[in-house]
C-alpha atoms as a PDB file:
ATOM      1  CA  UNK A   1      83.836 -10.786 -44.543  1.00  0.00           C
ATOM      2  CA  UNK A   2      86.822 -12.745 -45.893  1.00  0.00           C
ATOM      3  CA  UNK A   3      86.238 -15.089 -48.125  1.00  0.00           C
ATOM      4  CA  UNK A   4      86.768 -18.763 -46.856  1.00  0.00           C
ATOM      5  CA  UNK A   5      90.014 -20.502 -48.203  1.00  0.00           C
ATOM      6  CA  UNK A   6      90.029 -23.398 -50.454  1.00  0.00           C
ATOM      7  CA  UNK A   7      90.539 -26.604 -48.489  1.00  0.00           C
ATOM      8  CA  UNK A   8      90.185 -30.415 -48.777  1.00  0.00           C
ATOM      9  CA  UNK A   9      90.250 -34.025 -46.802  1.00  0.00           C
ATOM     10  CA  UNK A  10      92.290 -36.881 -47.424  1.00  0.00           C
ATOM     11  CA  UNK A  11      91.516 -40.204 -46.789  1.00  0.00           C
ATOM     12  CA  UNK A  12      91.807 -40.285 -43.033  1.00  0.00           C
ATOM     13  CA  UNK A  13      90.052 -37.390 -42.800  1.00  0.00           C
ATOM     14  CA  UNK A  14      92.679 -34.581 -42.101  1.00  0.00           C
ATOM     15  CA  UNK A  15      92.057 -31.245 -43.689  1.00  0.00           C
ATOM     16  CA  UNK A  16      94.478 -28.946 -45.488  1.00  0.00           C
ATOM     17  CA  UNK A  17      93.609 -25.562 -45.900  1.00  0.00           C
ATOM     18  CA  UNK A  18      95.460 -23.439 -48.461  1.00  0.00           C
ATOM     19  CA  UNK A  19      98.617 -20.808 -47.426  1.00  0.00           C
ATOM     20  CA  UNK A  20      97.981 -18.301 -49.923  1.00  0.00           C
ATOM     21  CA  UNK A  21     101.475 -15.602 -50.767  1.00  0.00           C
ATOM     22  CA  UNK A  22     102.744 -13.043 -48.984  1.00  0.00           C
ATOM     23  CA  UNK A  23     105.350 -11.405 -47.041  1.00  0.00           C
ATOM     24  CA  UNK A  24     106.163 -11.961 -43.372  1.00  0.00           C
ATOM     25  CA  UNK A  25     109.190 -10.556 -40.947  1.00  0.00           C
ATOM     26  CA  UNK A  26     110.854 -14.509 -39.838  1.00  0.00           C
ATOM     27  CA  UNK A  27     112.261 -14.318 -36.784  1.00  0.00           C
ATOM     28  CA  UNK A  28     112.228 -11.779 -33.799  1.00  0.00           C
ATOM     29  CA  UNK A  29     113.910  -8.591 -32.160  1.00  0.00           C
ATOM     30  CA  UNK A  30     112.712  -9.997 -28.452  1.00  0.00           C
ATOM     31  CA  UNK A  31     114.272 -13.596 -28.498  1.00  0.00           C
ATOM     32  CA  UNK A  32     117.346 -16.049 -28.345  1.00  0.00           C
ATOM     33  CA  UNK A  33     120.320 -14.659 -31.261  1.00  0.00           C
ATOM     34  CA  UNK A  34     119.279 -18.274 -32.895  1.00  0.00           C
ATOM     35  CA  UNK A  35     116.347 -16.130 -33.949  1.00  0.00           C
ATOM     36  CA  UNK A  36     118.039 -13.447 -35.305  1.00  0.00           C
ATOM     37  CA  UNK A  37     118.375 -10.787 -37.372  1.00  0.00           C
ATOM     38  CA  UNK A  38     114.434 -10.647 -38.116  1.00  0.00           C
ATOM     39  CA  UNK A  39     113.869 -10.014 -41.857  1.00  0.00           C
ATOM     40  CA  UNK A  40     111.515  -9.841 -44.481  1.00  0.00           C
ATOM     41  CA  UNK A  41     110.499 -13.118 -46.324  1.00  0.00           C
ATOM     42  CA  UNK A  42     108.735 -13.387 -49.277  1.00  0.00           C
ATOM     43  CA  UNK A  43     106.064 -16.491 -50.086  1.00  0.00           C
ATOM     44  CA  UNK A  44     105.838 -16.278 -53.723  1.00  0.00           C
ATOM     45  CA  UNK A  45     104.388 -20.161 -53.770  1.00  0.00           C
ATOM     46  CA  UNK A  46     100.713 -21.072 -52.626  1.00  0.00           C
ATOM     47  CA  UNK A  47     100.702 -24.507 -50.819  1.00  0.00           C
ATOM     48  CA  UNK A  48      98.207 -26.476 -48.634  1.00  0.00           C
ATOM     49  CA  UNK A  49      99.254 -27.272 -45.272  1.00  0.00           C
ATOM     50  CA  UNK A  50      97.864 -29.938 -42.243  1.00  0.00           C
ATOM     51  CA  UNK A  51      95.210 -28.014 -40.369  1.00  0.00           C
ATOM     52  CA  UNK A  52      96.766 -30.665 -37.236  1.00  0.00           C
ATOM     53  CA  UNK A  53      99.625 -32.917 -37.077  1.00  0.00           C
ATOM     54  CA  UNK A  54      99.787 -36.008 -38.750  1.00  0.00           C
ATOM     55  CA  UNK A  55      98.085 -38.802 -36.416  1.00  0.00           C
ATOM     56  CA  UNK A  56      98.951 -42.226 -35.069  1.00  0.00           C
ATOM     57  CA  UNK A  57      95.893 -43.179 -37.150  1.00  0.00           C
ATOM     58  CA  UNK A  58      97.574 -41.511 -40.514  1.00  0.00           C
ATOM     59  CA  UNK A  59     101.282 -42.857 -39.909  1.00  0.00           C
ATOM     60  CA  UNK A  60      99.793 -46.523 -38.798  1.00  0.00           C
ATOM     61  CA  UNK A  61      97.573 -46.709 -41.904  1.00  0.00           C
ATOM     62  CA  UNK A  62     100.242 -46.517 -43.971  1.00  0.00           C
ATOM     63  CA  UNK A  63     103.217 -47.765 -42.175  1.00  0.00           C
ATOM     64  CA  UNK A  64     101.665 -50.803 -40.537  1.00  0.00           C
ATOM     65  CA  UNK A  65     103.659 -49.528 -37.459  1.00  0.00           C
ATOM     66  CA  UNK A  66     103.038 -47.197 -34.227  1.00  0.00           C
ATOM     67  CA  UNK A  67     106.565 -46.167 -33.252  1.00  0.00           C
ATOM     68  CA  UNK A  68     104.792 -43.447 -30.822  1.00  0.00           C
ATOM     69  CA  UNK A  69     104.988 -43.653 -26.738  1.00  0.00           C
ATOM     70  CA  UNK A  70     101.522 -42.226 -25.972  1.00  0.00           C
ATOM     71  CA  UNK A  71      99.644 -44.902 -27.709  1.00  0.00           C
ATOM     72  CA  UNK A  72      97.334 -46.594 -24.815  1.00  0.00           C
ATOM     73  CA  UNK A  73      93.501 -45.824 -25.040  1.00  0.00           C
ATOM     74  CA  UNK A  74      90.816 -45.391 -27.576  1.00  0.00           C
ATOM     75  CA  UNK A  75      91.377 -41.677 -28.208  1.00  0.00           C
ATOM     76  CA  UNK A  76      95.284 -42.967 -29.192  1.00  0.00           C
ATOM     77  CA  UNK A  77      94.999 -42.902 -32.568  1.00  0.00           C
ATOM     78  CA  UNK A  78      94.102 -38.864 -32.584  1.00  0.00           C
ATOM     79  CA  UNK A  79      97.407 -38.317 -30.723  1.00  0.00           C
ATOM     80  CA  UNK A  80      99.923 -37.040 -33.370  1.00  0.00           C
ATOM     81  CA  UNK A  81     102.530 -39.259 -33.995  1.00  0.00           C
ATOM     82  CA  UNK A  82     105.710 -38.934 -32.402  1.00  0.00           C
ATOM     83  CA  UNK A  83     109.183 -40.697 -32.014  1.00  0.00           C
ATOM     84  CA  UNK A  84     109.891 -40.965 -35.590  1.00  0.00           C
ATOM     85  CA  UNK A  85     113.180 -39.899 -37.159  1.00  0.00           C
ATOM     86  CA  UNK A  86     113.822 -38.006 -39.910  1.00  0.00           C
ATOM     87  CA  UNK A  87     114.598 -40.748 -42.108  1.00  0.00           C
ATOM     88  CA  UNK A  88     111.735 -42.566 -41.195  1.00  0.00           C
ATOM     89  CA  UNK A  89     109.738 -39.704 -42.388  1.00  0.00           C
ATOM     90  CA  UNK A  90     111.523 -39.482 -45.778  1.00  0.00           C
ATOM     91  CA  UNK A  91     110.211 -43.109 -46.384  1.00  0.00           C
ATOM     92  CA  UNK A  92     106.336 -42.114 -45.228  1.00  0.00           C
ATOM     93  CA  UNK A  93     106.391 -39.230 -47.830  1.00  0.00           C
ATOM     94  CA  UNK A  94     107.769 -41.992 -50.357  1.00  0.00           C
ATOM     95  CA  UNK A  95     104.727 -44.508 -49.664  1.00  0.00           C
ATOM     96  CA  UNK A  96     102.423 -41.449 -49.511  1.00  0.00           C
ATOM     97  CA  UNK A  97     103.772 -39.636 -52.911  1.00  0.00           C
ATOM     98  CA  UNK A  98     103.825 -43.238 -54.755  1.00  0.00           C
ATOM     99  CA  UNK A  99     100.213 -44.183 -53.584  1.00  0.00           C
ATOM    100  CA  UNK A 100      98.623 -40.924 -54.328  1.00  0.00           C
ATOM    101  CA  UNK A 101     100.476 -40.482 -57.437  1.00  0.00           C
ATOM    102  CA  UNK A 102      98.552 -38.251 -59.884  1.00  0.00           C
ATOM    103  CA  UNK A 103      95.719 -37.982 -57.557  1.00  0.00           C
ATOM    104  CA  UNK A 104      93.616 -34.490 -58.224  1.00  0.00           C
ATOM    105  CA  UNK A 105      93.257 -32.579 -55.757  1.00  0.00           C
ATOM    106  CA  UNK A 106      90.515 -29.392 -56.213  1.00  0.00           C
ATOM    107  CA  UNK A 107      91.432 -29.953 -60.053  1.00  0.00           C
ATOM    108  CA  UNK A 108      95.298 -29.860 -59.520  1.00  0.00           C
ATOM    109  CA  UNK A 109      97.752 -32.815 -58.918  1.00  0.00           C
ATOM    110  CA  UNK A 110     100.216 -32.374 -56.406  1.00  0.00           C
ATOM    111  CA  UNK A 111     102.531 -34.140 -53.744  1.00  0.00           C
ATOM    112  CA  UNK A 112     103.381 -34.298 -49.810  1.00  0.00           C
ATOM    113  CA  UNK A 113     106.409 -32.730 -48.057  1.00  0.00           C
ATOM    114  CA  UNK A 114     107.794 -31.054 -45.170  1.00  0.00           C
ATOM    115  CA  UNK A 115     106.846 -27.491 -44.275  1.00  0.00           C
ATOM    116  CA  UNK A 116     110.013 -25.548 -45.092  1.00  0.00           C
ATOM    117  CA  UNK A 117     111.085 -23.438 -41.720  1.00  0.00           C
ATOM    118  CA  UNK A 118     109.740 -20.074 -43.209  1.00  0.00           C
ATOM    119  CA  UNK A 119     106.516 -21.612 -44.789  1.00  0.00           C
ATOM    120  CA  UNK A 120     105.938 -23.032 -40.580  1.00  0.00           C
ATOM    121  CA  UNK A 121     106.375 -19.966 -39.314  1.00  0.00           C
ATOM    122  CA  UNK A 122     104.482 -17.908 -41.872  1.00  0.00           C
ATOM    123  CA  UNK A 123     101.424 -19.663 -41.461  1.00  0.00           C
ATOM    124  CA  UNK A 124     101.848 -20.155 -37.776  1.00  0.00           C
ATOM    125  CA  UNK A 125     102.486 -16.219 -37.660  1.00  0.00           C
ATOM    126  CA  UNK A 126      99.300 -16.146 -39.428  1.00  0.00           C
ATOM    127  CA  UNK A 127      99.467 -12.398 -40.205  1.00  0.00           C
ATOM    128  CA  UNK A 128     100.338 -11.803 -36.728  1.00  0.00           C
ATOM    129  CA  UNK A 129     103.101 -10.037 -34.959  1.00  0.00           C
ATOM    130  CA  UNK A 130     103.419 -10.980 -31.428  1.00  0.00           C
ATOM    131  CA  UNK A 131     105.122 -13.874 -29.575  1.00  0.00           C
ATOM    132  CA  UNK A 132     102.288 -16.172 -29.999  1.00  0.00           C
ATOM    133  CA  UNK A 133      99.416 -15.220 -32.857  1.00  0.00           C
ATOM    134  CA  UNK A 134      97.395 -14.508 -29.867  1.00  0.00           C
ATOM    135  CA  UNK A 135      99.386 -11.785 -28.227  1.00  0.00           C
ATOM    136  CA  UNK A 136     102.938 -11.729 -26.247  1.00  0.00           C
ATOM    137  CA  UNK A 137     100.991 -13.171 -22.639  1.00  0.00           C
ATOM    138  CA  UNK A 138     102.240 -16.802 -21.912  1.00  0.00           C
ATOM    139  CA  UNK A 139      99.251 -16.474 -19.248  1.00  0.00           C
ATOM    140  CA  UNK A 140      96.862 -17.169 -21.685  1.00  0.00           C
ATOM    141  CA  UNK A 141      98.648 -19.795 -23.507  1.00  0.00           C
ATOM    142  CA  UNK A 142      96.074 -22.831 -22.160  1.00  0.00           C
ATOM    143  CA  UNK A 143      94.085 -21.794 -24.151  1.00  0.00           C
ATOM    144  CA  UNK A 144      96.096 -22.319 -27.539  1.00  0.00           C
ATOM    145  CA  UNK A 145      98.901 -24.508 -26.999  1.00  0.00           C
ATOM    146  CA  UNK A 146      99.927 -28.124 -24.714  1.00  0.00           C
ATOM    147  CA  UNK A 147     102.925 -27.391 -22.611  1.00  0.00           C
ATOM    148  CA  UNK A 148     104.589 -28.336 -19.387  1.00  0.00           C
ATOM    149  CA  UNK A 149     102.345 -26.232 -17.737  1.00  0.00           C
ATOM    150  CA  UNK A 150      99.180 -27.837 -18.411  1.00  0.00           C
ATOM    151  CA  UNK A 151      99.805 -31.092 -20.747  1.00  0.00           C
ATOM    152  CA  UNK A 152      99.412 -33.449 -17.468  1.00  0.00           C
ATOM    153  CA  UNK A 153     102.398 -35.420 -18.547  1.00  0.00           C
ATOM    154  CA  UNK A 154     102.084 -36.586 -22.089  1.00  0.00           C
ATOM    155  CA  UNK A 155     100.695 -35.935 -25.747  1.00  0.00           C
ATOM    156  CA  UNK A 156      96.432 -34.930 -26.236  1.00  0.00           C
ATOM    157  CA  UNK A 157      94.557 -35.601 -28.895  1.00  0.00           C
ATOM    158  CA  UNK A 158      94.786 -33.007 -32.021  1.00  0.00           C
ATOM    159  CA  UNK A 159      93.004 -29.967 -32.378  1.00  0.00           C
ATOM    160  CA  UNK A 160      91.779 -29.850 -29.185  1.00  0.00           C
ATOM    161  CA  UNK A 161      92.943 -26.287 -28.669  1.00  0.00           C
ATOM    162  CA  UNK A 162      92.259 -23.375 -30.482  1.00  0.00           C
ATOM    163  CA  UNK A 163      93.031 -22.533 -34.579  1.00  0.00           C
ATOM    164  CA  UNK A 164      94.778 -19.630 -35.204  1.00  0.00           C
ATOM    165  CA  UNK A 165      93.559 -16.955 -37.732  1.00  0.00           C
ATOM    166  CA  UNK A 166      94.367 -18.605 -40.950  1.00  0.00           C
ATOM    167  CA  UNK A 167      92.749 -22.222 -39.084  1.00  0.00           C
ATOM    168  CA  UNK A 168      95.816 -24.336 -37.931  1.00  0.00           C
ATOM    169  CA  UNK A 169      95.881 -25.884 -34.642  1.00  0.00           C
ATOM    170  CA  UNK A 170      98.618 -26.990 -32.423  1.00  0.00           C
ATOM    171  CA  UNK A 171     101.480 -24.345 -34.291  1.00  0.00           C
ATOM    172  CA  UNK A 172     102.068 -23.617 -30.484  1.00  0.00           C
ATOM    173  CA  UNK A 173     103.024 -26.725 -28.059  1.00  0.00           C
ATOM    174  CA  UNK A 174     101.903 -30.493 -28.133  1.00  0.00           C
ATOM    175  CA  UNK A 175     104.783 -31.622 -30.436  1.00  0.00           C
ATOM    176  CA  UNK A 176     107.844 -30.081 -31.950  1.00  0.00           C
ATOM    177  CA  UNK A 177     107.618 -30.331 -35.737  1.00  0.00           C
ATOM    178  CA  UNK A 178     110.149 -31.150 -38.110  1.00  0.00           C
ATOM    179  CA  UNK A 179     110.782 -28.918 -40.985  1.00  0.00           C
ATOM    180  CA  UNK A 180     112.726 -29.438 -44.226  1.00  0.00           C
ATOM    181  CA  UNK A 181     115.781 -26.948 -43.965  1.00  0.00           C
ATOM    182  CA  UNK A 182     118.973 -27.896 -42.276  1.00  0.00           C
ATOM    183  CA  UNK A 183     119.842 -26.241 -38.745  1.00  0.00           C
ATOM    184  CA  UNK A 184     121.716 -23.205 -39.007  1.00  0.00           C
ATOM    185  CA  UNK A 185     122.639 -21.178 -35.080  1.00  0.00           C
ATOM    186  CA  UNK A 186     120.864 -17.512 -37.058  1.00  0.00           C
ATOM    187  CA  UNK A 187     119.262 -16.233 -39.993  1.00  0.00           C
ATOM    188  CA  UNK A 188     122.537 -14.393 -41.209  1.00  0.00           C
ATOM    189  CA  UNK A 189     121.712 -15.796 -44.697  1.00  0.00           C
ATOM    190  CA  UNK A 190     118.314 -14.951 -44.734  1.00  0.00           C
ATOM    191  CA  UNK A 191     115.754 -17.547 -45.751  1.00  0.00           C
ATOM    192  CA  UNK A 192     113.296 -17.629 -48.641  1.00  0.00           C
ATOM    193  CA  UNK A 193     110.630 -20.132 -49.103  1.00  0.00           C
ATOM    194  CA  UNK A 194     112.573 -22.911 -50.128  1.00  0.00           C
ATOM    195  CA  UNK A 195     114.147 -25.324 -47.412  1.00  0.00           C
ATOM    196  CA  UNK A 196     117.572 -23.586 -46.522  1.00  0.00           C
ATOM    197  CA  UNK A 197     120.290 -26.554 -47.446  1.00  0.00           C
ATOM    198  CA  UNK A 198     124.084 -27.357 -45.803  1.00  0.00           C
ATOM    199  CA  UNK A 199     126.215 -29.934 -45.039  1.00  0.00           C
ATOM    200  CA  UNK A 200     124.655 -31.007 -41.829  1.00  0.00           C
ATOM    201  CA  UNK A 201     123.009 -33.810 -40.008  1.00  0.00           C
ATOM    202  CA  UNK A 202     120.621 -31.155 -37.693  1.00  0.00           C
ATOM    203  CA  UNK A 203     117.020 -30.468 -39.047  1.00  0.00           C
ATOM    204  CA  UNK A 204     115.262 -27.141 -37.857  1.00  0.00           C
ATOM    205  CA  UNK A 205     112.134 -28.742 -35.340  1.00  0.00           C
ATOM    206  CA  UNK A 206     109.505 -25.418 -34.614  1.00  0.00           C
ATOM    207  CA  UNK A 207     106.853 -25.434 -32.123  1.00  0.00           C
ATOM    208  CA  UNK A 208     107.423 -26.704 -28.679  1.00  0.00           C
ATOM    209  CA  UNK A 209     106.108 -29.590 -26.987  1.00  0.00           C
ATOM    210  CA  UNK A 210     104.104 -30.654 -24.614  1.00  0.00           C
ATOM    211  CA  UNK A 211     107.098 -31.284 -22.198  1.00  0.00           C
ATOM    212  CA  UNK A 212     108.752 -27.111 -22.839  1.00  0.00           C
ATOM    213  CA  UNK A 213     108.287 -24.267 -21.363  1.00  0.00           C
ATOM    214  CA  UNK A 214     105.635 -21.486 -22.597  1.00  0.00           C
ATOM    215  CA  UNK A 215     108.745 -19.650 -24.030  1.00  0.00           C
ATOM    216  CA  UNK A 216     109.774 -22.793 -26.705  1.00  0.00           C
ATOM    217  CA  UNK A 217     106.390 -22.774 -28.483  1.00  0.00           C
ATOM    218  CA  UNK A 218     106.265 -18.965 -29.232  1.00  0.00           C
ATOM    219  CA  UNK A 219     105.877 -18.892 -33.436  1.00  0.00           C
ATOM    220  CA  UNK A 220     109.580 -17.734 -33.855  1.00  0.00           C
ATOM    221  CA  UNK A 221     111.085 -19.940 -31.250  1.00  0.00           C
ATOM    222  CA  UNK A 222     113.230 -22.332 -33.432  1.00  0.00           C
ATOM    223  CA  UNK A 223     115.646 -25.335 -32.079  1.00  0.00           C
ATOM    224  CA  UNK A 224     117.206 -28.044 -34.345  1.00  0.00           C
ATOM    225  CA  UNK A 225     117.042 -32.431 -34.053  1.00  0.00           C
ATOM    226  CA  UNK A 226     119.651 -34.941 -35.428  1.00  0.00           C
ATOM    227  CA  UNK A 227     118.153 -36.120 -38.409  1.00  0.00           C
ATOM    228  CA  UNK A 228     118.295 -39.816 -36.539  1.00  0.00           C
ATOM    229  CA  UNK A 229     116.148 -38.229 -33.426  1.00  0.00           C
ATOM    230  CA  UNK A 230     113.191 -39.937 -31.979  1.00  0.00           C
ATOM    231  CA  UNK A 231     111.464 -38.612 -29.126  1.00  0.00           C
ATOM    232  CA  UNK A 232     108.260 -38.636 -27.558  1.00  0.00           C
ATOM    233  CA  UNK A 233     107.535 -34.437 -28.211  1.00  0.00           C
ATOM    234  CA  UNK A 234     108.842 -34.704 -32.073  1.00  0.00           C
ATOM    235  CA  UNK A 235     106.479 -35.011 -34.568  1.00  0.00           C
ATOM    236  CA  UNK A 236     105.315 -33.708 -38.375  1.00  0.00           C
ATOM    237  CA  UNK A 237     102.883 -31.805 -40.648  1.00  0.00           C
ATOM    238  CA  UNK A 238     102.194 -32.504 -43.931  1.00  0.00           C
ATOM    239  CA  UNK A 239     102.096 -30.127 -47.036  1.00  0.00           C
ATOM    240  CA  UNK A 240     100.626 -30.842 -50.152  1.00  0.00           C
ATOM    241  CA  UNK A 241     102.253 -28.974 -52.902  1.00  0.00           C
ATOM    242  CA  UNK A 242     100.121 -28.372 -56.305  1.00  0.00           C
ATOM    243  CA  UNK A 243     102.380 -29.005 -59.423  1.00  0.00           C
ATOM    244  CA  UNK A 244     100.631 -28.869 -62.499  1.00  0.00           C
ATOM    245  CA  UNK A 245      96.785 -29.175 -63.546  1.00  0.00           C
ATOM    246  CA  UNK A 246      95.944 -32.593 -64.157  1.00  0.00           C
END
């Protein structure tokens, strides 16, 4: 029985569960060119990523702010956050890295980021190889993911559907997620774990939402945001990245 993988909770009571290294094949043989050529990546770097996507709660606590559409009802403040810009996001992993400065984590100081596009799909992939980590049938996507399909119209509350092998929820539907790389149209440079960088204004988003179709939250599906982008199917996940022991 595998062994279960270091993890903590911050203060609003999110878990992060460690992405341990390894090698993955980014990208697909089956899908859009923008996905293409599939090749092998390398994660030579452990880091800890959001088991869900950051909440209305989280971005509210420390923003004093709720720029999200889906915010009526008690069960709002589970609802990831959405309608937030890049740039806006820059300056919540500012307040969070300056507030939680040299703050141990599991022995180990660290700080918050963007998932890089490979790091997302790698754990998203989650050692699998198929459209979706549960298999290549969009039938049985309901039970996994929040699309079109069967999202009723706007956001849900997070981590509602099922993890995926390595314990993430939401990888597949509910909100588009924005990465750290800049949008190139293919993986003719191919990617490592470290954001790909360019002279652009496009960030790579992964992940569908709950407004796509089954085929936009598949694990390799990839589409791309201007960095000044707010809608109501666009939001984030947090990584904490250990530095050095503290």
């Amino acid at each position: 029985m595998e062994a279960e993988k270091p993890r903590f909770t911050d203060q609003w009571g999110a878990q992060y569960c460690l992405v341990e290294p390894g090698e993955f094949l980014m990208g697909t043989k089956r899908g859009s060119p923008r996905e293409s050529p599939q090749h092998l990546v390398k994660i030579s770097e452990p880091f800890f990523l959001g088991e869900r996507p950051v909440t209305q709660a989280q971005w509210t606590d420390l923003m004093d702010s709720n720029p999200s559409t889906f915010q009526e009802g008690w069960s709002a403040g589970l609802r990831p956050v959405e309608s937030i810009s890049m740039d806006e996001i820059h300056l919540f992993l500012q307040r969070l890295n300056d507030r939680e400065q040299g703050t141990e984590r599991l022995g180990v100081v660290g700080s918050w980021r963007l998932p890089s596009e490979s790091e997302w799909e790698y754990a998203a992939k989650a050692g699998t190889s198929g459209r979706w980590w549960f298999g290549d049938r969009d039938t049985e996507l309901d039970e996994y993911g929040w699309h079109a399909g069967n999202s009723g119209g706007s956001t849900r509350e997070v981590g509602l559907k099922k993890a995926n092998p390595w314990g993430f929820h939401d990888m597949n539907g509910l909100i588009n997620e924005w990465c750290a790389d800049v949008w190139v149209p293919n993986f003719n440079t191919p990617r490592t774990q470290r954001p790909h960088n360019d002279a652009t204004e496009r960030y790579v988003v992964k992940g569908g939402s709950w407004f796509t179709e089954s085929d936009s939250t598949r694990s390799a599906a990839r589409s791309f945001a201007e960095r000044s982008k707010k809608s109501d199917g666009l939001g984030l996940r947090l990584v904490w990245d250990p530095t050095d022991m503290a």
